[in-house]
C-alpha atoms as a PDB file:
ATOM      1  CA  UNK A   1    -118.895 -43.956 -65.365  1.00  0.00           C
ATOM      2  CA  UNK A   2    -118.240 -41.926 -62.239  1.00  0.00           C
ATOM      3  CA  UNK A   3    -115.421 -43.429 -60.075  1.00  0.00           C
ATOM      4  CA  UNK A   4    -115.302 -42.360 -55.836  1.00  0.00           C
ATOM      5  CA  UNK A   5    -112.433 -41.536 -54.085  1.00  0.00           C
ATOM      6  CA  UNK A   6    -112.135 -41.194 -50.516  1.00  0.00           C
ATOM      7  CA  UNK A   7    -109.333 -39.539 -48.341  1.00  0.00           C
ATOM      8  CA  UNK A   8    -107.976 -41.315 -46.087  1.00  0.00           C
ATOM      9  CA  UNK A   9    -106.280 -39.714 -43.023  1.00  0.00           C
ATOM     10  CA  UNK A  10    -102.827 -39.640 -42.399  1.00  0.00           C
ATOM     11  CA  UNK A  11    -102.460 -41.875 -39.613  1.00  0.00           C
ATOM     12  CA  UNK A  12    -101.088 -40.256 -36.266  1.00  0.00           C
ATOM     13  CA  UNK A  13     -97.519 -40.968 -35.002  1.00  0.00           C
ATOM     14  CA  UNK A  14     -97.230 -43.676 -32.120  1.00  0.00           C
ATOM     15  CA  UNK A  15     -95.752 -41.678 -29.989  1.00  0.00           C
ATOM     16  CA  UNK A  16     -95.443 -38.216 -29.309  1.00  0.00           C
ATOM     17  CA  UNK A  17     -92.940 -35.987 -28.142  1.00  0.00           C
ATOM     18  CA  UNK A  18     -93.684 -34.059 -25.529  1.00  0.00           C
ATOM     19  CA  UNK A  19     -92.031 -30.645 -24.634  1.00  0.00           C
ATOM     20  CA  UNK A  20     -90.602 -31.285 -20.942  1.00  0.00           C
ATOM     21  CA  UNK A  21     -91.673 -28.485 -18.461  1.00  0.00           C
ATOM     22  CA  UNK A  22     -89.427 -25.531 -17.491  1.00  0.00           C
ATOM     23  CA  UNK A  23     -90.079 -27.275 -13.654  1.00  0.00           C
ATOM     24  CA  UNK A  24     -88.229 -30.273 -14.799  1.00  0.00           C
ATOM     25  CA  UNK A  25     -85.193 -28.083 -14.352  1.00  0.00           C
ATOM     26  CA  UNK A  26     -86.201 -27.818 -10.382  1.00  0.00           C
ATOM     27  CA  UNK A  27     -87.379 -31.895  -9.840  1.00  0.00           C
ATOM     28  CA  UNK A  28     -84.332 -33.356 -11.348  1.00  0.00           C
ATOM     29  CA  UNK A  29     -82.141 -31.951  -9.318  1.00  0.00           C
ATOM     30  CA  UNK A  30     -84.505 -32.130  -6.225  1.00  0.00           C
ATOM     31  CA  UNK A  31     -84.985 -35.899  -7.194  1.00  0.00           C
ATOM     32  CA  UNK A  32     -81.562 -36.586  -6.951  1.00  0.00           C
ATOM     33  CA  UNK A  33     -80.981 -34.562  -3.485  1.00  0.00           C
ATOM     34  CA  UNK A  34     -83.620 -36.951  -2.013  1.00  0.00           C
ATOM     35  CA  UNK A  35     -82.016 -39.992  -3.396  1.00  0.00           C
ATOM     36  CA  UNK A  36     -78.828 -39.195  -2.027  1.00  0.00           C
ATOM     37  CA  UNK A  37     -79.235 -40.726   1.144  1.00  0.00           C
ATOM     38  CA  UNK A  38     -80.733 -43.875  -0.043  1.00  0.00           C
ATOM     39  CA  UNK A  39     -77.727 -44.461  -2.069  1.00  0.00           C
ATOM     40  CA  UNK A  40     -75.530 -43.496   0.734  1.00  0.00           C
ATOM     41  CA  UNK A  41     -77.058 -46.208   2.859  1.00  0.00           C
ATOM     42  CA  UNK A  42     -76.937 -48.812   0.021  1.00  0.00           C
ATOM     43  CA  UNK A  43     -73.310 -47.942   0.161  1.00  0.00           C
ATOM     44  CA  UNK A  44     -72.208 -47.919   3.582  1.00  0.00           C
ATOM     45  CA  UNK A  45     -74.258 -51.137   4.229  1.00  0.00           C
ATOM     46  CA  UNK A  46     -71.897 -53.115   1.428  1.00  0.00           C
ATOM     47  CA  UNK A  47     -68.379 -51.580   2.782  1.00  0.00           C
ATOM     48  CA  UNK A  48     -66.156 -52.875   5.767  1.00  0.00           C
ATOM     49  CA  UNK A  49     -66.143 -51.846   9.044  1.00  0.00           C
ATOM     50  CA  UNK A  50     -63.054 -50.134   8.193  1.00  0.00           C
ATOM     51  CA  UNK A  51     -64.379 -48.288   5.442  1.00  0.00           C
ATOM     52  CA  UNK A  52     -67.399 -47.090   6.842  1.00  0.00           C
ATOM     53  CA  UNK A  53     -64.668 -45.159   9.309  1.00  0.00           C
ATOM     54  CA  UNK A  54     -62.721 -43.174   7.110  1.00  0.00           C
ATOM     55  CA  UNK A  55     -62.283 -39.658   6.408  1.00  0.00           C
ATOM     56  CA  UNK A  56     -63.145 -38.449   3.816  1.00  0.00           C
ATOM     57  CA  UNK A  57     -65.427 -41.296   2.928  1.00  0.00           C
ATOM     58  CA  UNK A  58     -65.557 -44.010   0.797  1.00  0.00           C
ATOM     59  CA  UNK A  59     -67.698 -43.473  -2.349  1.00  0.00           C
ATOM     60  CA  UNK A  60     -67.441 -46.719  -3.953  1.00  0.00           C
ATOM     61  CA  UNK A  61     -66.258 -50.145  -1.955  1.00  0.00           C
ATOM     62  CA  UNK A  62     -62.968 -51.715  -2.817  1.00  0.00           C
ATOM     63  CA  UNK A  63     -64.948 -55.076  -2.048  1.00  0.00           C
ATOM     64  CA  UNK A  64     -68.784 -55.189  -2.006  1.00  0.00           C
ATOM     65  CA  UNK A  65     -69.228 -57.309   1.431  1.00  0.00           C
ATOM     66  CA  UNK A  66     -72.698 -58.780   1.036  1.00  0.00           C
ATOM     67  CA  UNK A  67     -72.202 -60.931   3.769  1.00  0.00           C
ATOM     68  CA  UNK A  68     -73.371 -57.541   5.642  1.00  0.00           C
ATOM     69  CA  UNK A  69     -76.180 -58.986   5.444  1.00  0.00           C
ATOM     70  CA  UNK A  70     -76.822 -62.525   6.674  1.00  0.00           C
ATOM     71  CA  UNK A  71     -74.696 -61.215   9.832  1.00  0.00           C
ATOM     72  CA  UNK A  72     -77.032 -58.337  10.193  1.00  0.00           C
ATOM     73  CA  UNK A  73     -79.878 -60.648  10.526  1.00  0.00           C
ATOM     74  CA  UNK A  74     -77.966 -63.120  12.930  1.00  0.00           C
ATOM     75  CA  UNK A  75     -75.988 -60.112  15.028  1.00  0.00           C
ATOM     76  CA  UNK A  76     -79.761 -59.207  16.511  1.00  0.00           C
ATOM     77  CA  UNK A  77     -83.167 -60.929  16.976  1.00  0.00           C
ATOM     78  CA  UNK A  78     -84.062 -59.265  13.420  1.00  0.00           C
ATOM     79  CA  UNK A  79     -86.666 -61.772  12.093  1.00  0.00           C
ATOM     80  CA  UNK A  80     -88.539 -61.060  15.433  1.00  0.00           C
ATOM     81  CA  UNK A  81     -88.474 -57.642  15.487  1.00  0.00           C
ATOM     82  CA  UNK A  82     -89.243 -57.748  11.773  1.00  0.00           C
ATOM     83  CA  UNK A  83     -92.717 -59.626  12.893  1.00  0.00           C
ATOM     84  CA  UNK A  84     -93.664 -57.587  15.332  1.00  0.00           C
ATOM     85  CA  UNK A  85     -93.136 -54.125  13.359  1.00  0.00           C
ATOM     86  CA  UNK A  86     -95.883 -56.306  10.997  1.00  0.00           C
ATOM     87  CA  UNK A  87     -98.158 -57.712  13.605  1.00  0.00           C
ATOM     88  CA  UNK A  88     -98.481 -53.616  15.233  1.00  0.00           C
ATOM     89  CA  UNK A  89     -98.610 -52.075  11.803  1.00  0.00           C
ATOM     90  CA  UNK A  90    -101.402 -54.414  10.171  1.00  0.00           C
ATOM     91  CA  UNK A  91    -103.891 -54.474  13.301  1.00  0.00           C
ATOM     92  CA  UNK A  92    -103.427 -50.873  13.180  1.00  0.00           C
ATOM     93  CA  UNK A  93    -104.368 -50.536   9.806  1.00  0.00           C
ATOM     94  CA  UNK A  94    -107.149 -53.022   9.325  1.00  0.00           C
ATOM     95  CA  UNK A  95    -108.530 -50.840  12.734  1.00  0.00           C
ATOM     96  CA  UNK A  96    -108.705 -47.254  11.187  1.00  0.00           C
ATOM     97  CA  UNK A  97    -109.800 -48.466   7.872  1.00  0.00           C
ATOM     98  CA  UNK A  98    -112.884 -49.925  10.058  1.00  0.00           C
ATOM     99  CA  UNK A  99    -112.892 -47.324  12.630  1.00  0.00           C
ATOM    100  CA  UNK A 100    -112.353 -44.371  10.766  1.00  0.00           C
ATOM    101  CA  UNK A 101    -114.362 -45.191   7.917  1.00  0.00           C
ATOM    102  CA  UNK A 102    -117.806 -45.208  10.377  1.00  0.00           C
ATOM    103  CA  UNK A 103    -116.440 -42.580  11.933  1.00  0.00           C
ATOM    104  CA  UNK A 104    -115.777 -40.732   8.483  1.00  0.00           C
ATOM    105  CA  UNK A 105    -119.187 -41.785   6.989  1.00  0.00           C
ATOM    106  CA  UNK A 106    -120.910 -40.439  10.648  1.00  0.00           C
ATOM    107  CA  UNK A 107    -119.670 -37.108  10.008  1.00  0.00           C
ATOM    108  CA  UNK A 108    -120.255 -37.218   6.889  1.00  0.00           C
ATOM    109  CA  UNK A 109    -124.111 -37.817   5.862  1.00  0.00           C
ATOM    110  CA  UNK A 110    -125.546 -38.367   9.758  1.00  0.00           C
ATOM    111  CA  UNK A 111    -127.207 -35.565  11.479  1.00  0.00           C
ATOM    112  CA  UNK A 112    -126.739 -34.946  15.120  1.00  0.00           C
ATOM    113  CA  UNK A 113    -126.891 -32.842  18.064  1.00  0.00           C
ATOM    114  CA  UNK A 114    -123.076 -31.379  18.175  1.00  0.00           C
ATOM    115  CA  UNK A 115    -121.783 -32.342  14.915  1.00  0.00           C
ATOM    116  CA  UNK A 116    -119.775 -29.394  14.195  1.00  0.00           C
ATOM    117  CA  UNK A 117    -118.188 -28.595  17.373  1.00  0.00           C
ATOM    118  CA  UNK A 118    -117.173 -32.131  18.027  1.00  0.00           C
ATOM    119  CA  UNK A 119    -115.634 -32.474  14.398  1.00  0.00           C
ATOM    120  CA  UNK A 120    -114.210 -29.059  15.455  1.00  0.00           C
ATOM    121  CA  UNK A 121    -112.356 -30.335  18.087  1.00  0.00           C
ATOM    122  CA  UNK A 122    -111.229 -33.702  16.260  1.00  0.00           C
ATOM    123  CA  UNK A 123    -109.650 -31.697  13.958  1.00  0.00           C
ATOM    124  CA  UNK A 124    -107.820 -29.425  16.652  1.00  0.00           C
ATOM    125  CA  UNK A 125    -106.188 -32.307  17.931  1.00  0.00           C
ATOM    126  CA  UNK A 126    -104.272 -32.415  14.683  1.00  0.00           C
ATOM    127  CA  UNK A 127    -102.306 -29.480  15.843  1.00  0.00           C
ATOM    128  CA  UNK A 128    -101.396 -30.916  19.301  1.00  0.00           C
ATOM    129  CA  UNK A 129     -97.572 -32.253  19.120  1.00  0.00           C
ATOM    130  CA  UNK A 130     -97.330 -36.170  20.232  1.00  0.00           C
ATOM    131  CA  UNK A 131     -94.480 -34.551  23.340  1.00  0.00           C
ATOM    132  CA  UNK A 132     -97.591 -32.944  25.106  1.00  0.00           C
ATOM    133  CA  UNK A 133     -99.650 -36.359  24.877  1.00  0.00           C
ATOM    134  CA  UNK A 134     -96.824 -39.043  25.461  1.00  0.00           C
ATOM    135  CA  UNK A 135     -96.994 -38.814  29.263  1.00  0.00           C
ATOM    136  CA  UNK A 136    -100.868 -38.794  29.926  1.00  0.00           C
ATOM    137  CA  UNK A 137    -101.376 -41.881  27.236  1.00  0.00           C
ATOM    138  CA  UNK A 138     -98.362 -43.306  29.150  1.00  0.00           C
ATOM    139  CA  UNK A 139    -100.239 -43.320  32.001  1.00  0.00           C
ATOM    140  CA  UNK A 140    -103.386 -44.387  30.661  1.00  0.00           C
ATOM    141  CA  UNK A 141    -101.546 -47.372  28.940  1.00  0.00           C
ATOM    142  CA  UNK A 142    -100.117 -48.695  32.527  1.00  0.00           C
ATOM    143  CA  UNK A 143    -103.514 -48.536  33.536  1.00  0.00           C
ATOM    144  CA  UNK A 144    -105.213 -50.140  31.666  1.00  0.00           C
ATOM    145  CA  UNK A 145    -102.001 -52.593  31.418  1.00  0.00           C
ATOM    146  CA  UNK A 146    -102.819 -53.170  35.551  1.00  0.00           C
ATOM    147  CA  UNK A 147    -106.930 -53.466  35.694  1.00  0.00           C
ATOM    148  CA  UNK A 148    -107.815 -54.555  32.373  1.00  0.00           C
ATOM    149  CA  UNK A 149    -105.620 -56.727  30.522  1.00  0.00           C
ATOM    150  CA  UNK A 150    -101.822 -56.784  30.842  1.00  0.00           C
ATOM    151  CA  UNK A 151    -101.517 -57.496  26.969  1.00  0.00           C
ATOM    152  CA  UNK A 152    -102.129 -53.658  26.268  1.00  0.00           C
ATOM    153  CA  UNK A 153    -100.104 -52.626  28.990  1.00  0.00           C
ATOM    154  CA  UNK A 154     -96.394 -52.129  29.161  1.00  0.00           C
ATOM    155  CA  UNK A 155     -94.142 -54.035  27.621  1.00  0.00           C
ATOM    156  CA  UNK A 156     -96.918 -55.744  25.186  1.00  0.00           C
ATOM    157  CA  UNK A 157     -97.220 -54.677  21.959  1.00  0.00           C
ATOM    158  CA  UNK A 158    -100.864 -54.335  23.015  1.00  0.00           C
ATOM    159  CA  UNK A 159     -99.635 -50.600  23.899  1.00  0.00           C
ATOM    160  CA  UNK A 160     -98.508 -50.125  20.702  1.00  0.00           C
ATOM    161  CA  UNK A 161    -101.617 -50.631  19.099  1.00  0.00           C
ATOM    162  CA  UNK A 162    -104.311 -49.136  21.275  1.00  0.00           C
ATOM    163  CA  UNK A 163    -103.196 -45.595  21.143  1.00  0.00           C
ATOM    164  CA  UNK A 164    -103.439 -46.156  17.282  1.00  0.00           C
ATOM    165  CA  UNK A 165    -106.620 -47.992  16.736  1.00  0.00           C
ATOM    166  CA  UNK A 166    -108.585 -44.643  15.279  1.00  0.00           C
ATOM    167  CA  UNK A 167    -106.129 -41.611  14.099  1.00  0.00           C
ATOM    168  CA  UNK A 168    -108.029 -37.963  14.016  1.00  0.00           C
ATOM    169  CA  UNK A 169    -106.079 -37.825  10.377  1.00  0.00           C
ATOM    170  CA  UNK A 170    -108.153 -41.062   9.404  1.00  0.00           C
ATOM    171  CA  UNK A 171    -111.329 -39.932  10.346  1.00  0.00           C
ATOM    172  CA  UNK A 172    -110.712 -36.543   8.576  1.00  0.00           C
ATOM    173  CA  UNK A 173    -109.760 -38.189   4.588  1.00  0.00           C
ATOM    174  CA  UNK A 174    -112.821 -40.318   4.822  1.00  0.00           C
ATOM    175  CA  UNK A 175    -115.517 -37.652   5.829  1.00  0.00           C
ATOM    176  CA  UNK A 176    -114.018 -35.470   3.176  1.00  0.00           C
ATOM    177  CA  UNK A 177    -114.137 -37.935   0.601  1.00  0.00           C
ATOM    178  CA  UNK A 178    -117.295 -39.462   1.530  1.00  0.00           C
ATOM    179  CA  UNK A 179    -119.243 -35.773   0.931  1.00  0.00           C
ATOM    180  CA  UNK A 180    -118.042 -36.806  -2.519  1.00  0.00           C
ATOM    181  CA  UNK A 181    -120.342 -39.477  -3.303  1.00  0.00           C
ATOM    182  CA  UNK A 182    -123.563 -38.427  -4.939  1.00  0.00           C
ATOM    183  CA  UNK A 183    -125.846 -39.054  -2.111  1.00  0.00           C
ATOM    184  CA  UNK A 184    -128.681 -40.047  -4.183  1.00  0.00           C
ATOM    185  CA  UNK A 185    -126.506 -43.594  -4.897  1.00  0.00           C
ATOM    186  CA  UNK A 186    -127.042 -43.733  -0.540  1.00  0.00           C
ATOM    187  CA  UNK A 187    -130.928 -42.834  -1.188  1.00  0.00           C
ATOM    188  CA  UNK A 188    -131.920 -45.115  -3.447  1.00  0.00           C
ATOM    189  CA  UNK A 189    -130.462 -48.190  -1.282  1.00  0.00           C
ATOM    190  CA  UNK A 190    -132.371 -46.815   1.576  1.00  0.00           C
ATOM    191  CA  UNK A 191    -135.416 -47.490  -0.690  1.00  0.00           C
ATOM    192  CA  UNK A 192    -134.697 -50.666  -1.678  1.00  0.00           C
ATOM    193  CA  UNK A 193    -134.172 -51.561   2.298  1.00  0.00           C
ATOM    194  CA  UNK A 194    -130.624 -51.431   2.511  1.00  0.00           C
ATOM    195  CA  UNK A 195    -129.773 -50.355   6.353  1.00  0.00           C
ATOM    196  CA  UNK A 196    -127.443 -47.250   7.203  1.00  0.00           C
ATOM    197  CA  UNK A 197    -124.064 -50.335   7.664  1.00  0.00           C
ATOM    198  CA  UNK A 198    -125.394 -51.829   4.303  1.00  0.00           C
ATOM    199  CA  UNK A 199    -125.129 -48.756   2.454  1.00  0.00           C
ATOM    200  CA  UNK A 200    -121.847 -47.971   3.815  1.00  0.00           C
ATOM    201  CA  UNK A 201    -120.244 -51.470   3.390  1.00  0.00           C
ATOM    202  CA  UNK A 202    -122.269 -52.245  -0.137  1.00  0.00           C
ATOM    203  CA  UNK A 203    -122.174 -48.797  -2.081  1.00  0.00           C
ATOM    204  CA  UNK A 204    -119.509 -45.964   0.103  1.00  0.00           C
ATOM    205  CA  UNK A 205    -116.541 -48.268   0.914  1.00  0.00           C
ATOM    206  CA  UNK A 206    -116.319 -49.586  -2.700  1.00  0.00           C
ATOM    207  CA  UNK A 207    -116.414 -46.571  -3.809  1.00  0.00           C
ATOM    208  CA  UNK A 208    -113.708 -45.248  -1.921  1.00  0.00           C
ATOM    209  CA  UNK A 209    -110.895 -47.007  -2.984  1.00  0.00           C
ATOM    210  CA  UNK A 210    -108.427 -44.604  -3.288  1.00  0.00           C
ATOM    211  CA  UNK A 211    -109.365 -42.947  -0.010  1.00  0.00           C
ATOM    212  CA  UNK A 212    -109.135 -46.174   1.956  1.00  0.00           C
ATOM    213  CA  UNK A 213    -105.946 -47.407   0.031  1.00  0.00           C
ATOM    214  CA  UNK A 214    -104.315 -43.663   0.711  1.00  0.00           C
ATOM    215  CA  UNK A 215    -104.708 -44.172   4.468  1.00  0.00           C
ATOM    216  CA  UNK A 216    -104.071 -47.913   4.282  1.00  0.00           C
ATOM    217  CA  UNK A 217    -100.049 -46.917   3.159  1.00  0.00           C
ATOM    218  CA  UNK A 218     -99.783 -43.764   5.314  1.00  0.00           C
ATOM    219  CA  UNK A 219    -100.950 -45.841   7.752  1.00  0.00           C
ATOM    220  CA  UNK A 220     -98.423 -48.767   7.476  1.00  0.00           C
ATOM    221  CA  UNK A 221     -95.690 -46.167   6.926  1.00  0.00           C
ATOM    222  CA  UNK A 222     -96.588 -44.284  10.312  1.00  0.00           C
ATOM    223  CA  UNK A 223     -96.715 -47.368  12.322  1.00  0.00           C
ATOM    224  CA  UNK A 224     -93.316 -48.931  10.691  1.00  0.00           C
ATOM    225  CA  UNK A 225     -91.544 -46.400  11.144  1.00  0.00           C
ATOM    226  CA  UNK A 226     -92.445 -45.233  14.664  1.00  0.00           C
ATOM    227  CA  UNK A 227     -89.410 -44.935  16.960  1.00  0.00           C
ATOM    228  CA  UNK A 228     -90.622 -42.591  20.078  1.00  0.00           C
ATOM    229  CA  UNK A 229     -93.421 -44.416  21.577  1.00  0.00           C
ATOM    230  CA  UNK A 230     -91.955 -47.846  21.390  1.00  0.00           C
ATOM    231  CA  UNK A 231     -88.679 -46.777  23.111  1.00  0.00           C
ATOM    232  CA  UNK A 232     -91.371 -45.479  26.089  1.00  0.00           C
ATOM    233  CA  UNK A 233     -93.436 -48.612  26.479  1.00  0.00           C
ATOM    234  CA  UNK A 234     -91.346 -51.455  25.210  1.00  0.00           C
ATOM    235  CA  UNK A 235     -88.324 -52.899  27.562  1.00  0.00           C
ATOM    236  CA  UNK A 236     -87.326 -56.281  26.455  1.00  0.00           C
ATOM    237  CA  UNK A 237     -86.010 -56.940  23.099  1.00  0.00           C
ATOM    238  CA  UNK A 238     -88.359 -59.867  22.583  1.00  0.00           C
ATOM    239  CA  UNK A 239     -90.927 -57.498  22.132  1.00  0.00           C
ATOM    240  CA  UNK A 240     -89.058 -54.648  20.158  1.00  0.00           C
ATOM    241  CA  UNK A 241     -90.101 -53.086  16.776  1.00  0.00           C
ATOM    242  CA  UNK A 242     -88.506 -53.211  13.770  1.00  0.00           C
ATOM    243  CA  UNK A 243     -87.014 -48.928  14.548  1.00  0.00           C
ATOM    244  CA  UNK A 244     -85.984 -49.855  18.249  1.00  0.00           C
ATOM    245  CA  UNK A 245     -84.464 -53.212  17.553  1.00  0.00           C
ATOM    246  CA  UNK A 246     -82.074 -51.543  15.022  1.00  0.00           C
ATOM    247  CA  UNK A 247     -80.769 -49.498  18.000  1.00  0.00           C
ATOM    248  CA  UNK A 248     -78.935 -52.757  19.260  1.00  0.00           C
ATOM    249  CA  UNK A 249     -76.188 -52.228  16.219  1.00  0.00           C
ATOM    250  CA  UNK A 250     -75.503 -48.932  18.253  1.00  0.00           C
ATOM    251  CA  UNK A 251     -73.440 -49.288  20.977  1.00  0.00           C
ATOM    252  CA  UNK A 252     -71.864 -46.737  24.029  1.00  0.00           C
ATOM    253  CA  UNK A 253     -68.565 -46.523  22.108  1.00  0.00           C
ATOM    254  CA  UNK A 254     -68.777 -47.779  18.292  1.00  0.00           C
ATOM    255  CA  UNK A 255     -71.317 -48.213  15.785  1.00  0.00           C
ATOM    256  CA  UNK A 256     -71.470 -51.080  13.761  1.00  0.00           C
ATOM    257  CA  UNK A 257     -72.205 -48.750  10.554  1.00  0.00           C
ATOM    258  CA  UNK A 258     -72.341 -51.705   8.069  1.00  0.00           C
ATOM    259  CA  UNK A 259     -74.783 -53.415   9.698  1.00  0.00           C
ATOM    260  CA  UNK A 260     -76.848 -51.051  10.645  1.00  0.00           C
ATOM    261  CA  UNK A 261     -77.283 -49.940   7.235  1.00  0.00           C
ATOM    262  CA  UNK A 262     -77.723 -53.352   6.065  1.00  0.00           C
ATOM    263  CA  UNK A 263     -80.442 -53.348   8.669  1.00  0.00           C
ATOM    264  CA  UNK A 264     -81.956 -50.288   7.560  1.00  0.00           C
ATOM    265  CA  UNK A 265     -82.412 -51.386   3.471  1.00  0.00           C
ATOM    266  CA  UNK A 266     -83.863 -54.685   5.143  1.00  0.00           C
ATOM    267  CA  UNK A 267     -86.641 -52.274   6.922  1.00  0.00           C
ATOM    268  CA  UNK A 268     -87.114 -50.256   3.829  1.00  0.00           C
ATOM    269  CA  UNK A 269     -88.279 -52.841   1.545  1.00  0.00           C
ATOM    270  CA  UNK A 270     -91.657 -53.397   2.768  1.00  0.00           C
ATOM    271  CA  UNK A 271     -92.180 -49.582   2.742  1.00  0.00           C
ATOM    272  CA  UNK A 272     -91.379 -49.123  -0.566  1.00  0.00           C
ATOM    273  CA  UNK A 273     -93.660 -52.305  -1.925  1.00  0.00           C
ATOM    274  CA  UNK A 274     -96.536 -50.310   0.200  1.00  0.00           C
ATOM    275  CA  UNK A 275     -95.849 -47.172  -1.707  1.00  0.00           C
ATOM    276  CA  UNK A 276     -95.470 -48.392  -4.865  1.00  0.00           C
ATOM    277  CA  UNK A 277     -98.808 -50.217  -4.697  1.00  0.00           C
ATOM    278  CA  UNK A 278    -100.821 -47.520  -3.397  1.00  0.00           C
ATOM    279  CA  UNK A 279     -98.964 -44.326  -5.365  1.00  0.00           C
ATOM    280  CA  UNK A 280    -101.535 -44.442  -7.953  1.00  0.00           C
ATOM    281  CA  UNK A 281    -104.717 -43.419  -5.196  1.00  0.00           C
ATOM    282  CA  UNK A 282    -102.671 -40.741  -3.477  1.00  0.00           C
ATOM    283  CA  UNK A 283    -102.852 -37.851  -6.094  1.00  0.00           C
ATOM    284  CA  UNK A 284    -106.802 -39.123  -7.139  1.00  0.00           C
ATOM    285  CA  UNK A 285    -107.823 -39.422  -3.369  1.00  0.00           C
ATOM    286  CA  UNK A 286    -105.856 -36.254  -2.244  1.00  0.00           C
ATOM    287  CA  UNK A 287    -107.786 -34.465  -5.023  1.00  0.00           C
ATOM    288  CA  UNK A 288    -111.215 -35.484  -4.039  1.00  0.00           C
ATOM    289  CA  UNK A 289    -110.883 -35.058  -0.781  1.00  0.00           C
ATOM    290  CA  UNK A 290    -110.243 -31.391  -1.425  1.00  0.00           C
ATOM    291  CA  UNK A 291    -113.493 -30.373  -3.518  1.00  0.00           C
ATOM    292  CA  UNK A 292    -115.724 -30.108  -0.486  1.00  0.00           C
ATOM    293  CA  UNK A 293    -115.440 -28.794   3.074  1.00  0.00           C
END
């Protein structure tokens, strides 16, 4: 009588410890540097008026004042210009995920006379600074403003969204990660009757989901916290952003620090929900888009 054994193998730890990187040494410190002034404002937006005045200052508050908050919301119009920092920055991003996304696929698998040279020059306007374009889109804006519909022209936050409707940027992330799609997914729906919008809507779109939730935050970000162009069109605080209402806590002579901190974590929230949401596409869209040119 023969008896079997069998070797059983050891089982593997639940976790493991992994070695941390030499570059560790570099990020901490780095990650703490950029923290610094996030803290800072968390600070300064809980001290008194008093405190946020002296020299040198106040690292810690004798007395948290959370009230800082409630009166930073009642001191200014700040549920208004709250909405209207949403309405511009959501129009503008459900536009270039539509816009840019047939503009992207365009470039991307149609053939045309002039392809090249015109993608050419959308890209070249990447390199343009918004100070050389602010005065000729200025002008464009009051013109259309006066002979097409006053809602997009000064002082409407029309303005604020037609010069952002379709970003070269945009345009750019799609195309490059729309060359990654195996184009025979594209050619077989063609077979099966599928039209050119059908294939992109249907097979591309879904398939870019980091892409499209990459430019969805940068996006948002970009248009919430845009300061310049608003303080050109916009006159009357009923129609203020978010960035140019907090400007009211600044006066000719003093500074309401406290509240204008207060304001600022208040505007920072929704950013940092957007980021959190969509960090996980950045570093997978940011690599595709990379792999071909």
């Amino acid at each position: 009588m023969t008896t079997s054994t069998t070797a059983t193998a050891p089982a593997e730890p639940r976790f493991r410890f992994t070695r941390p990187s030499p570059w560790h040494l570099v990020l901490i410190p780095l990650t703490f540097i950029l923290l610094v002034p996030l803290i800072w404002m968390v600070i300064t937006s809980l001290e008194t008026e008093a405190e946020t005045r002296q020299f040198p200052p106040v690292l810690l508050p004798a007395s948290p004042q959370w009230t800082n908050y409630p009166d930073a919301l009642s001191a200014a119009p700040f549920l208004r210009f709250m909405l209207n920092s949403a309405v511009v920055a959501l129009v503008v991003v459900v536009a270039n995920l539509v816009l840019c996304s047939l503009a992207g696929y365009a470039f991307a698998r149609l053939r045309f006379l002039g392809r090249g040279a015109l993608f050419a020059v959308l890209m070249a306007t990447l390199m343009v600074p918004f100070q050389v374009t602010m005065i000729p889109e200025f002008l464009i804006v009051k013109w259309v403003g006066l002979n097409v519909w006053d809602q997009l022209g000064i002082d409407h936050l029309g303005a604020l969204i037609a010069p952002n409707l379709a970003t070269a940027f945009g345009i750019f992330l799609l195309r490059q990660f729309f060359l990654t799609i195996p184009v025979e997914l594209e050619e077989a729906a063609r077979i099966d009757g599928t039209s050119r919008l059908g294939v992109l809507f249907k097979i591309v779109l879904p398939l870019s989901l980091p892409a499209m939730a990459t430019l969805a935050a940068l996006t948002f970000l970009d248009s919430w916290n845009s300061f310049l162009w608003p303080l050109i069109v916009i006159n009357t605080e009923s129609n203020m952003t978010l960035p140019l209402g907090l400007t009211t806590f600044q006066g000719s002579h003093a500074t309401h620090w406290e509240l204008l901190m207060a304001g600022n974590v208040f505007s920072l929230l929704p950013m940092l929900l957007v980021f959190f949401a969509a960090q996980r596409y950045f570093v997978r869209s940011v690599a595709a888009t990379g792999l071909k040119g």
